[in-house]
PDB file of N, CA and C in Angstrom:
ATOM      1  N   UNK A   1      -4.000  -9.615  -6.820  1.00  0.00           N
ATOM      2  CA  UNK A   1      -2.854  -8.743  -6.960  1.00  0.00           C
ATOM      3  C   UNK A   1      -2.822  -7.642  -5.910  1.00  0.00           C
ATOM      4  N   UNK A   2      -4.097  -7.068  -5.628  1.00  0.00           N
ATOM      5  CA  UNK A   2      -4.440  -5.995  -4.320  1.00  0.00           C
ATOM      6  C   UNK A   2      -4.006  -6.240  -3.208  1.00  0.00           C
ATOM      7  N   UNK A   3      -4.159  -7.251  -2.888  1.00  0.00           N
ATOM      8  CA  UNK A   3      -4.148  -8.503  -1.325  1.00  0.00           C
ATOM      9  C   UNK A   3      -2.842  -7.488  -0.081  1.00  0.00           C
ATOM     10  N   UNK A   4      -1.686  -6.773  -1.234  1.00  0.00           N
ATOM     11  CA  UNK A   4      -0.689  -6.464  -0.512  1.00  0.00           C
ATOM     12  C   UNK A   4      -0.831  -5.385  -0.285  1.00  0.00           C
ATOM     13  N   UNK A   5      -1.840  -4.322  -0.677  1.00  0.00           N
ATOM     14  CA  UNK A   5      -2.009  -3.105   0.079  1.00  0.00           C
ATOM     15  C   UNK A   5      -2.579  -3.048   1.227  1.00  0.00           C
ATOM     16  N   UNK A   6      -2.415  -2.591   2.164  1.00  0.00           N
ATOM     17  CA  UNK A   6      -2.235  -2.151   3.064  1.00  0.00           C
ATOM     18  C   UNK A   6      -2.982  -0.766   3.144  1.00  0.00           C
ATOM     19  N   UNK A   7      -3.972  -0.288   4.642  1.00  0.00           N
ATOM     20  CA  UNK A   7      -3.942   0.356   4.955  1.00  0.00           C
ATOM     21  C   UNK A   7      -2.505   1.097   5.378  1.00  0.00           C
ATOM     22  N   UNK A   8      -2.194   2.359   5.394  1.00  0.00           N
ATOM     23  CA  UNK A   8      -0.927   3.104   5.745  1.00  0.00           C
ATOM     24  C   UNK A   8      -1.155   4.294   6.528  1.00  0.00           C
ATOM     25  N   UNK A   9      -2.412   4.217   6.997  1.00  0.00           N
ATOM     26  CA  UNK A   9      -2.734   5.522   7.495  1.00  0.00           C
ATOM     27  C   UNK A   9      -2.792   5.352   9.212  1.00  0.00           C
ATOM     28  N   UNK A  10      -2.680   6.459   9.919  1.00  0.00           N
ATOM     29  CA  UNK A  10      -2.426   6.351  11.161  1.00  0.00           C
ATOM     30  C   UNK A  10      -1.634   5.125  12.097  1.00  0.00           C
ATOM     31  N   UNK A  11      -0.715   4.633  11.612  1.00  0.00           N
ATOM     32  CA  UNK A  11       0.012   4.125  12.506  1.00  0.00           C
ATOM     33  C   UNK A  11       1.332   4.153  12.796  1.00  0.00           C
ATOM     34  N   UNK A  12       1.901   3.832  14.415  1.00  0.00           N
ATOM     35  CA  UNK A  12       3.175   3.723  14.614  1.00  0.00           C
ATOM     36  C   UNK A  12       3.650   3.062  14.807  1.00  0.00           C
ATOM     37  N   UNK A  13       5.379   3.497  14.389  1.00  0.00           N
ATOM     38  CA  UNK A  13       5.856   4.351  13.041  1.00  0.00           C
ATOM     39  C   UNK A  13       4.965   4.748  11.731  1.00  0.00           C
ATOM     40  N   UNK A  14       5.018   5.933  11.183  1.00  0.00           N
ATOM     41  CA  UNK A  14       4.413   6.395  10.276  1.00  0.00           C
ATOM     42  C   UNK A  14       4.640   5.211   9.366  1.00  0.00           C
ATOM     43  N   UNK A  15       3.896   5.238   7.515  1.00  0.00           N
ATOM     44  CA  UNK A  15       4.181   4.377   7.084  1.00  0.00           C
ATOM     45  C   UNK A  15       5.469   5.250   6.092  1.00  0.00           C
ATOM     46  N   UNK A  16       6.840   3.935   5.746  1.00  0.00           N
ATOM     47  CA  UNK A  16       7.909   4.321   5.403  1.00  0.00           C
ATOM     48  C   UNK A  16       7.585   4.985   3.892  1.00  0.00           C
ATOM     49  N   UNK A  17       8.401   4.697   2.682  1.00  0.00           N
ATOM     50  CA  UNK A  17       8.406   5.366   1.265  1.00  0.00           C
ATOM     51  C   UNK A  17       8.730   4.247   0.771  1.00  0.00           C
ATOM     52  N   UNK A  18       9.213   3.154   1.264  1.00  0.00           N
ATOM     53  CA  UNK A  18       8.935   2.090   0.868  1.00  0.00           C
ATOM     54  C   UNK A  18       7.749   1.337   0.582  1.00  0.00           C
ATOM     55  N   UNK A  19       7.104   1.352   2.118  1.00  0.00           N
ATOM     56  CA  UNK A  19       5.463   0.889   2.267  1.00  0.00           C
ATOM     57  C   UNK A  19       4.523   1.623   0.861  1.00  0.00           C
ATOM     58  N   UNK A  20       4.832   2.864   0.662  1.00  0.00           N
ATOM     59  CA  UNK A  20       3.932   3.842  -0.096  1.00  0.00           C
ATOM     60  C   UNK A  20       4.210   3.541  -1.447  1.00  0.00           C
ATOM     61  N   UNK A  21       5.561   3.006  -2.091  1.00  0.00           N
ATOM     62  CA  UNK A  21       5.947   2.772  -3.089  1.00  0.00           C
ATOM     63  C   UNK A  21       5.771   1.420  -3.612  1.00  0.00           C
ATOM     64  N   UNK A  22       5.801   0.456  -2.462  1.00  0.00           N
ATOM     65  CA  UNK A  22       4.802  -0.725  -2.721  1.00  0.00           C
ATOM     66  C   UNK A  22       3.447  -0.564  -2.822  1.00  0.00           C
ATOM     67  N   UNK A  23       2.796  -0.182  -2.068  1.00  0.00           N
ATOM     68  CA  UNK A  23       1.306   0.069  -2.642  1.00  0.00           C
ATOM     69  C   UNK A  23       0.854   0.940  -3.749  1.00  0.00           C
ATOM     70  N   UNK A  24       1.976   1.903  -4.263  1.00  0.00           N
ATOM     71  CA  UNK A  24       2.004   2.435  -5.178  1.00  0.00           C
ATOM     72  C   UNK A  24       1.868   1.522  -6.639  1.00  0.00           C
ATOM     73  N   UNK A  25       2.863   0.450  -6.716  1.00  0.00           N
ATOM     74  CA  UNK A  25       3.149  -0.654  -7.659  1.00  0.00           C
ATOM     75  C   UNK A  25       2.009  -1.624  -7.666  1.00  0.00           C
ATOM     76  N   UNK A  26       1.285  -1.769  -6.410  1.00  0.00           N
ATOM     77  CA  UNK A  26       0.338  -2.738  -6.581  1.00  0.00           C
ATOM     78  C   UNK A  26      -0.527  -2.656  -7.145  1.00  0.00           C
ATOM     79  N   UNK A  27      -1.396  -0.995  -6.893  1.00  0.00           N
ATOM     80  CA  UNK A  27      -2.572   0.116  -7.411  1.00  0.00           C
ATOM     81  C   UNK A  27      -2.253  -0.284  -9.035  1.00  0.00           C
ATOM     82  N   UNK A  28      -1.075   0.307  -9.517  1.00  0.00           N
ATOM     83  CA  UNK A  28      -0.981   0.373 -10.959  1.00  0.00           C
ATOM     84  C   UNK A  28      -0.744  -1.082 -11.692  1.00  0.00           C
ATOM     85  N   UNK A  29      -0.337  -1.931 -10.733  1.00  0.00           N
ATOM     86  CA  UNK A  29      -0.258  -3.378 -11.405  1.00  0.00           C
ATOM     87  C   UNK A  29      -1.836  -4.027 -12.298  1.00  0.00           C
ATOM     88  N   UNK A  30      -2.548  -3.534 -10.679  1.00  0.00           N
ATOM     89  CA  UNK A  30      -4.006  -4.332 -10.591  1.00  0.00           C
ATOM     90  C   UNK A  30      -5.034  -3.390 -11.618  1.00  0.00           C
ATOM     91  N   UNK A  31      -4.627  -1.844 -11.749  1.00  0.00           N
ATOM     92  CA  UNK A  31      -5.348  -1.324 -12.761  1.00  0.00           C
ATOM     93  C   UNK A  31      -4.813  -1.710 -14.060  1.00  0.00           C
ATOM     94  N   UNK A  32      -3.646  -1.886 -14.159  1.00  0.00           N
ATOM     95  CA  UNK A  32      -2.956  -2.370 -15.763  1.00  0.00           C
ATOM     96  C   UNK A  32      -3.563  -3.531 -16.397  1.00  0.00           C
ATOM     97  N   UNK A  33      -3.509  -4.001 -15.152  1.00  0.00           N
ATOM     98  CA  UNK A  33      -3.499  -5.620 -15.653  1.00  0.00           C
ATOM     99  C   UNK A  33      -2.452  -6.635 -15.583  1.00  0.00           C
ATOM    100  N   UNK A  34      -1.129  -6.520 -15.432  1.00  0.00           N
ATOM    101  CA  UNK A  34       0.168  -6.291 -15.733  1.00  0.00           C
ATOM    102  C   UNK A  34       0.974  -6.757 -14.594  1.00  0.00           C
ATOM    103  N   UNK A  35       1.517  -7.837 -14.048  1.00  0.00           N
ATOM    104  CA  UNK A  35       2.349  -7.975 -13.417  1.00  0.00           C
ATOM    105  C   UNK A  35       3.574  -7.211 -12.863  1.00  0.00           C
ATOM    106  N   UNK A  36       3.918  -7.346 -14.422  1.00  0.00           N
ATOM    107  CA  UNK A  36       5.398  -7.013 -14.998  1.00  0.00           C
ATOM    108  C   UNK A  36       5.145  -6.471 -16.647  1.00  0.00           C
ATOM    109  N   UNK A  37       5.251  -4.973 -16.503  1.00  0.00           N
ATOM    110  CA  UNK A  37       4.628  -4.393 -17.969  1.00  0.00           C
ATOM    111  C   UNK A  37       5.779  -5.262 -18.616  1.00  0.00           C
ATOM    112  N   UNK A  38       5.722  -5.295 -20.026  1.00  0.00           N
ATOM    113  CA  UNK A  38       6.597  -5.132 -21.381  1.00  0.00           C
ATOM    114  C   UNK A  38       7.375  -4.454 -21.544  1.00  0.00           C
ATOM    115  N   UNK A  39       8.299  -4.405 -22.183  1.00  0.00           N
ATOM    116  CA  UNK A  39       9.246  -3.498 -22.420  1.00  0.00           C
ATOM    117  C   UNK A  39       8.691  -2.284 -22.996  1.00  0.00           C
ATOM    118  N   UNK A  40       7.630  -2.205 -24.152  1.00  0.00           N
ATOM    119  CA  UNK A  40       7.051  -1.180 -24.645  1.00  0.00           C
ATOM    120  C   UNK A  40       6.207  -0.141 -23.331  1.00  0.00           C
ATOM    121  N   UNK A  41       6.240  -1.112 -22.275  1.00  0.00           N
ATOM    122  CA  UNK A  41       4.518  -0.335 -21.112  1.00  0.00           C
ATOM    123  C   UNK A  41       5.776  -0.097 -20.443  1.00  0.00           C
ATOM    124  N   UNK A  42       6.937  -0.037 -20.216  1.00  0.00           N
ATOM    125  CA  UNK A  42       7.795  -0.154 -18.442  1.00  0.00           C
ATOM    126  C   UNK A  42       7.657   1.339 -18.193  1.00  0.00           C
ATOM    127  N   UNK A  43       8.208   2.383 -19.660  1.00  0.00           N
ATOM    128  CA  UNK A  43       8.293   3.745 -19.205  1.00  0.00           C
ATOM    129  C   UNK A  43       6.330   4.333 -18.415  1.00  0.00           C
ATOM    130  N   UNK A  44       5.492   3.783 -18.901  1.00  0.00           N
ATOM    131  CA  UNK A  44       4.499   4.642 -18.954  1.00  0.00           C
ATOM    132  C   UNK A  44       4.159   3.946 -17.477  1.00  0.00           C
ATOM    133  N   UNK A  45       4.355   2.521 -17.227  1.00  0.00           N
ATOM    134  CA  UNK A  45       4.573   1.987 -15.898  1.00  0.00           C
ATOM    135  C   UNK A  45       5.294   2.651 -14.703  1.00  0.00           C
ATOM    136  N   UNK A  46       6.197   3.263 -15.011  1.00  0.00           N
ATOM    137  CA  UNK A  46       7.131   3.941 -13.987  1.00  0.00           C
ATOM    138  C   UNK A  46       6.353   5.256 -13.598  1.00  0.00           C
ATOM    139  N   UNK A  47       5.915   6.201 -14.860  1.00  0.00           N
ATOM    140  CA  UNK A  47       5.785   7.359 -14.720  1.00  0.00           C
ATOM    141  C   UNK A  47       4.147   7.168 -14.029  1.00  0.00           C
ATOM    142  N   UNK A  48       3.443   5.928 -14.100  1.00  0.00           N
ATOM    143  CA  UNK A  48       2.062   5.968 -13.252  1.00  0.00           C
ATOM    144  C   UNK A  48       2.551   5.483 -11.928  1.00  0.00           C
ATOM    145  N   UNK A  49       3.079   4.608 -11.134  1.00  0.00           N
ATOM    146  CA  UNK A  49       3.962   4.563 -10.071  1.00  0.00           C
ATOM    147  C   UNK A  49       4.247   5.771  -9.677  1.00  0.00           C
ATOM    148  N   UNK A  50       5.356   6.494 -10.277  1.00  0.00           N
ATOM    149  CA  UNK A  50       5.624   7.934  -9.044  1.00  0.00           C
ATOM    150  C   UNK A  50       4.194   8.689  -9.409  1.00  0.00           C
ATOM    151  N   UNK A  51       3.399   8.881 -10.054  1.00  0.00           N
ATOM    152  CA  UNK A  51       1.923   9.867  -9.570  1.00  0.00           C
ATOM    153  C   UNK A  51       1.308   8.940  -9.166  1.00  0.00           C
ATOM    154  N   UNK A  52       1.231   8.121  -8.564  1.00  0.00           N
ATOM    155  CA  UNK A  52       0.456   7.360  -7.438  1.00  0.00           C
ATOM    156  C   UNK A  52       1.088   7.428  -6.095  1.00  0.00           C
ATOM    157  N   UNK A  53       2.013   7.444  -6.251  1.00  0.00           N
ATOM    158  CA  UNK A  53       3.019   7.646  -5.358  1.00  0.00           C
ATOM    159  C   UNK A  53       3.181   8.422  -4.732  1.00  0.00           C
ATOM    160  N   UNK A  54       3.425  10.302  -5.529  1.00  0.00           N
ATOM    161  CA  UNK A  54       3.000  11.415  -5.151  1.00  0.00           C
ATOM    162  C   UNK A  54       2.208  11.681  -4.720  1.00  0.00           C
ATOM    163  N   UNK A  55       0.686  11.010  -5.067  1.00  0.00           N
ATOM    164  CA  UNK A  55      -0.591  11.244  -4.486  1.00  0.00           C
ATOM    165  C   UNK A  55      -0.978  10.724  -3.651  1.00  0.00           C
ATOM    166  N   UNK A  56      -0.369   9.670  -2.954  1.00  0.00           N
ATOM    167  CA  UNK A  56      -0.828   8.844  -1.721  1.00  0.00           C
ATOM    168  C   UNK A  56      -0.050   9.749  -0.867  1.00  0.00           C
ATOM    169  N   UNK A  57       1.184   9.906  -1.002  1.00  0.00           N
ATOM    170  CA  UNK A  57       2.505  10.453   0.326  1.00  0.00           C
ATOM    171  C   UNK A  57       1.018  11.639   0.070  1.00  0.00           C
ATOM    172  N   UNK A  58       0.696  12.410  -0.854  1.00  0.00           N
ATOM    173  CA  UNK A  58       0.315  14.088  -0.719  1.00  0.00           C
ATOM    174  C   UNK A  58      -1.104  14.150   0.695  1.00  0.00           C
ATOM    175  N   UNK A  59      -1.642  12.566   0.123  1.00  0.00           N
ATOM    176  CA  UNK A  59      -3.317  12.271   1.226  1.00  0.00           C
ATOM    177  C   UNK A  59      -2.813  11.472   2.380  1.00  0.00           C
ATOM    178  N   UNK A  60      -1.215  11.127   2.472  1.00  0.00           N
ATOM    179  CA  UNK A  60      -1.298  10.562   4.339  1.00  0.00           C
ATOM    180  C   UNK A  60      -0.738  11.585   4.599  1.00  0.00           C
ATOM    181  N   UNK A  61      -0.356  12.847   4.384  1.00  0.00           N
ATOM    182  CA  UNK A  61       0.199  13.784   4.482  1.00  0.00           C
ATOM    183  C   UNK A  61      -0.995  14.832   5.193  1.00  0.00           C
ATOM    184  N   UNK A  62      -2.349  14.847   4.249  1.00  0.00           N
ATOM    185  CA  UNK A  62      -3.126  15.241   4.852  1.00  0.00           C
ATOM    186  C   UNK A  62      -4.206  15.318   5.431  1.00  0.00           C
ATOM    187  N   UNK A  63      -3.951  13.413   6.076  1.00  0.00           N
ATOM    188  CA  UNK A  63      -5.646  13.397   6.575  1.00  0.00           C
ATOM    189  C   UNK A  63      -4.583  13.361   8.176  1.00  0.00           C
ATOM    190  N   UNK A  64      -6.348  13.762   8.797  1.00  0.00           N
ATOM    191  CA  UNK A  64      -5.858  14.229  10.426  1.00  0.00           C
ATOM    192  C   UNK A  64      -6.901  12.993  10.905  1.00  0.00           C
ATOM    193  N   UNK A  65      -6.121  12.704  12.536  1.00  0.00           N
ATOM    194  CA  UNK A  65      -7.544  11.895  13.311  1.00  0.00           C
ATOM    195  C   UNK A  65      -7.523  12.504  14.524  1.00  0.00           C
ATOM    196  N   UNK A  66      -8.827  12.283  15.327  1.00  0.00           N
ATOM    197  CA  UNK A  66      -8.215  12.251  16.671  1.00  0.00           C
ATOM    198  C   UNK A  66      -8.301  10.742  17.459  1.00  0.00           C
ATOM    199  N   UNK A  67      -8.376   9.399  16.338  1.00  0.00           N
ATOM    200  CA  UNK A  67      -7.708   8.207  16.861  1.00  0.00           C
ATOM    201  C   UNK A  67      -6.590   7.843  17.677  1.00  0.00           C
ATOM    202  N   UNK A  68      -6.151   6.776  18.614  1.00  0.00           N
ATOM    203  CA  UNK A  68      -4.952   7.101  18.800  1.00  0.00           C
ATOM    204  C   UNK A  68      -4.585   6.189  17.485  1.00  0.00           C
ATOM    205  N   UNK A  69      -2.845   6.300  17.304  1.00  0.00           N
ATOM    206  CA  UNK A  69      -2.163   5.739  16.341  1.00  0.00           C
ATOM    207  C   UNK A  69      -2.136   3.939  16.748  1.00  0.00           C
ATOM    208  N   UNK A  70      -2.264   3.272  15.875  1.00  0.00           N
ATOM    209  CA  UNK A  70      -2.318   1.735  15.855  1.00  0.00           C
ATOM    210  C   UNK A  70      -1.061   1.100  15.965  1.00  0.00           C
ATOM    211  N   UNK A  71      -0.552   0.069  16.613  1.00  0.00           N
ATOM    212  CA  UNK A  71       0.283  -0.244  16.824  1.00  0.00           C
ATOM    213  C   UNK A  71       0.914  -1.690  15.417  1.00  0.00           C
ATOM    214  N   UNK A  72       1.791  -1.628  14.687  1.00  0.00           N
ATOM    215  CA  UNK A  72       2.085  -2.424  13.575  1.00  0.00           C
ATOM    216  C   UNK A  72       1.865  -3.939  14.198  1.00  0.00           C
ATOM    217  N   UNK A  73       2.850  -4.255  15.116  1.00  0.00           N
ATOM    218  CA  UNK A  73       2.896  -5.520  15.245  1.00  0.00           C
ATOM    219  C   UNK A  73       1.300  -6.363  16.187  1.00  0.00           C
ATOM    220  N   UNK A  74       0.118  -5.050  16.725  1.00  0.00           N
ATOM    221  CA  UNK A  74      -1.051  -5.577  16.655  1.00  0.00           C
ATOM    222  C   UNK A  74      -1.625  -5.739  15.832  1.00  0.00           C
ATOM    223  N   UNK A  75      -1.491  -5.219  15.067  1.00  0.00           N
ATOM    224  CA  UNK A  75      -2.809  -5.157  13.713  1.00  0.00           C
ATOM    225  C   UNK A  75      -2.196  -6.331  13.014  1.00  0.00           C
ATOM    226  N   UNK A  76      -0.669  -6.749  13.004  1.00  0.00           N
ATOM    227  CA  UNK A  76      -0.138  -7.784  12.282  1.00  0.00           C
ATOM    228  C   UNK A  76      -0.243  -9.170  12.825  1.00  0.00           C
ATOM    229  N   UNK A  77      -0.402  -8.981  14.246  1.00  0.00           N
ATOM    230  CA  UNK A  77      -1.145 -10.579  15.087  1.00  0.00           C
ATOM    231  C   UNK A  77      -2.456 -10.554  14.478  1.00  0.00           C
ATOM    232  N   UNK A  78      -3.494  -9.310  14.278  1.00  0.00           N
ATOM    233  CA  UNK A  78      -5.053  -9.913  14.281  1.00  0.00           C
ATOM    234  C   UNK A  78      -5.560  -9.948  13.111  1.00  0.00           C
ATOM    235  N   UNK A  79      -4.146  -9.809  11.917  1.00  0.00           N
ATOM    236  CA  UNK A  79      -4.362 -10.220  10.297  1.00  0.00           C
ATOM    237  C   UNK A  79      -3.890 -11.482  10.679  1.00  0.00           C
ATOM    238  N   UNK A  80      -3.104 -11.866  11.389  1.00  0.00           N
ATOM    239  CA  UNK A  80      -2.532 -13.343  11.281  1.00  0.00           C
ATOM    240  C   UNK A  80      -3.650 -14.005  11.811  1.00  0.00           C
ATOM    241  N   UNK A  81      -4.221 -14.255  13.126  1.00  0.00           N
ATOM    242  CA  UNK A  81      -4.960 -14.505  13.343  1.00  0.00           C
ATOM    243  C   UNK A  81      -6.976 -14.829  12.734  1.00  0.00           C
ATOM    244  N   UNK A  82      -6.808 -13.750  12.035  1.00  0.00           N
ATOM    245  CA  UNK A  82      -7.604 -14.163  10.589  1.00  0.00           C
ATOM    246  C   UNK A  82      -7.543 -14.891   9.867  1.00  0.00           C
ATOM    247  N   UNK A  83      -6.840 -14.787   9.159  1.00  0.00           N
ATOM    248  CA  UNK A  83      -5.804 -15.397   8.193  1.00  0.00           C
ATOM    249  C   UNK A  83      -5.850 -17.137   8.705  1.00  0.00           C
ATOM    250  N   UNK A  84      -5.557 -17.508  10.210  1.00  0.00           N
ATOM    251  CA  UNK A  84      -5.559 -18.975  10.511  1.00  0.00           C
ATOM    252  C   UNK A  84      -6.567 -19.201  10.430  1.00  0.00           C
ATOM    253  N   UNK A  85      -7.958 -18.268  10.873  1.00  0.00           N
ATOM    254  CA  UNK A  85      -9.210 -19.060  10.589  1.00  0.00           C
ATOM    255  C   UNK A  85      -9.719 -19.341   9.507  1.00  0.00           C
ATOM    256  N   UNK A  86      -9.692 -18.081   8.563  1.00  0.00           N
ATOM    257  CA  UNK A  86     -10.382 -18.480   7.617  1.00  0.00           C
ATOM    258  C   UNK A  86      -9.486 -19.618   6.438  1.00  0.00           C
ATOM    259  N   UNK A  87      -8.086 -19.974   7.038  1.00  0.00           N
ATOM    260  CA  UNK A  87      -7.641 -21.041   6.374  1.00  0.00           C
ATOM    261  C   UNK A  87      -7.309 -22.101   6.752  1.00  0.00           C
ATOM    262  N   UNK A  88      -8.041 -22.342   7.812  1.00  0.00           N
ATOM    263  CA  UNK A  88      -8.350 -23.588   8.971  1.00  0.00           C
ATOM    264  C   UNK A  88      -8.810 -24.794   8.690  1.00  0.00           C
TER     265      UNK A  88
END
């Protein structure tokens, strides 16, 4: 269920509120248990989503590097490139 988070830190373009709100959903999926809560779990589902949410934007907000910034579509060839070997 994890598989889709993503590092989000230092690269360009920053990461969007989209990116953060997906990894937000994934965090609370994979701690739930839960795909897709129930109708009884959706509210308490939502309200752990935005404080995960809040708290990730609050820590890419404040970590510093003096890395340079990573480029998306490299790091996305040398996951692909993984990805063919180890399913080769």
């Amino acid at each position: 269920m994890c598989r889709n988070i993503r590092t989000l830190h230092n690269f360009e373009p920053p990461a969007t509120k989209d990116e953060v709100h997906a990894a937000a959903v994934q965090y609370v999926r994979k701690i739930s248990g839960a795909a897709k809560p129930s109708q009884a779990n959706q509210a308490a589902f939502d309200v752990a989503v935005a404080e995960v949410y809040e708290a990730t934007r609050r820590l890419l907000e404040g970590l510093t590097t003096t890395a340079p910034p990573k480029d998306r579509e490299v790091e996305a060839a040398k996951a692909r490139a993984r990805a063919q070997t180890r399913y080769a």
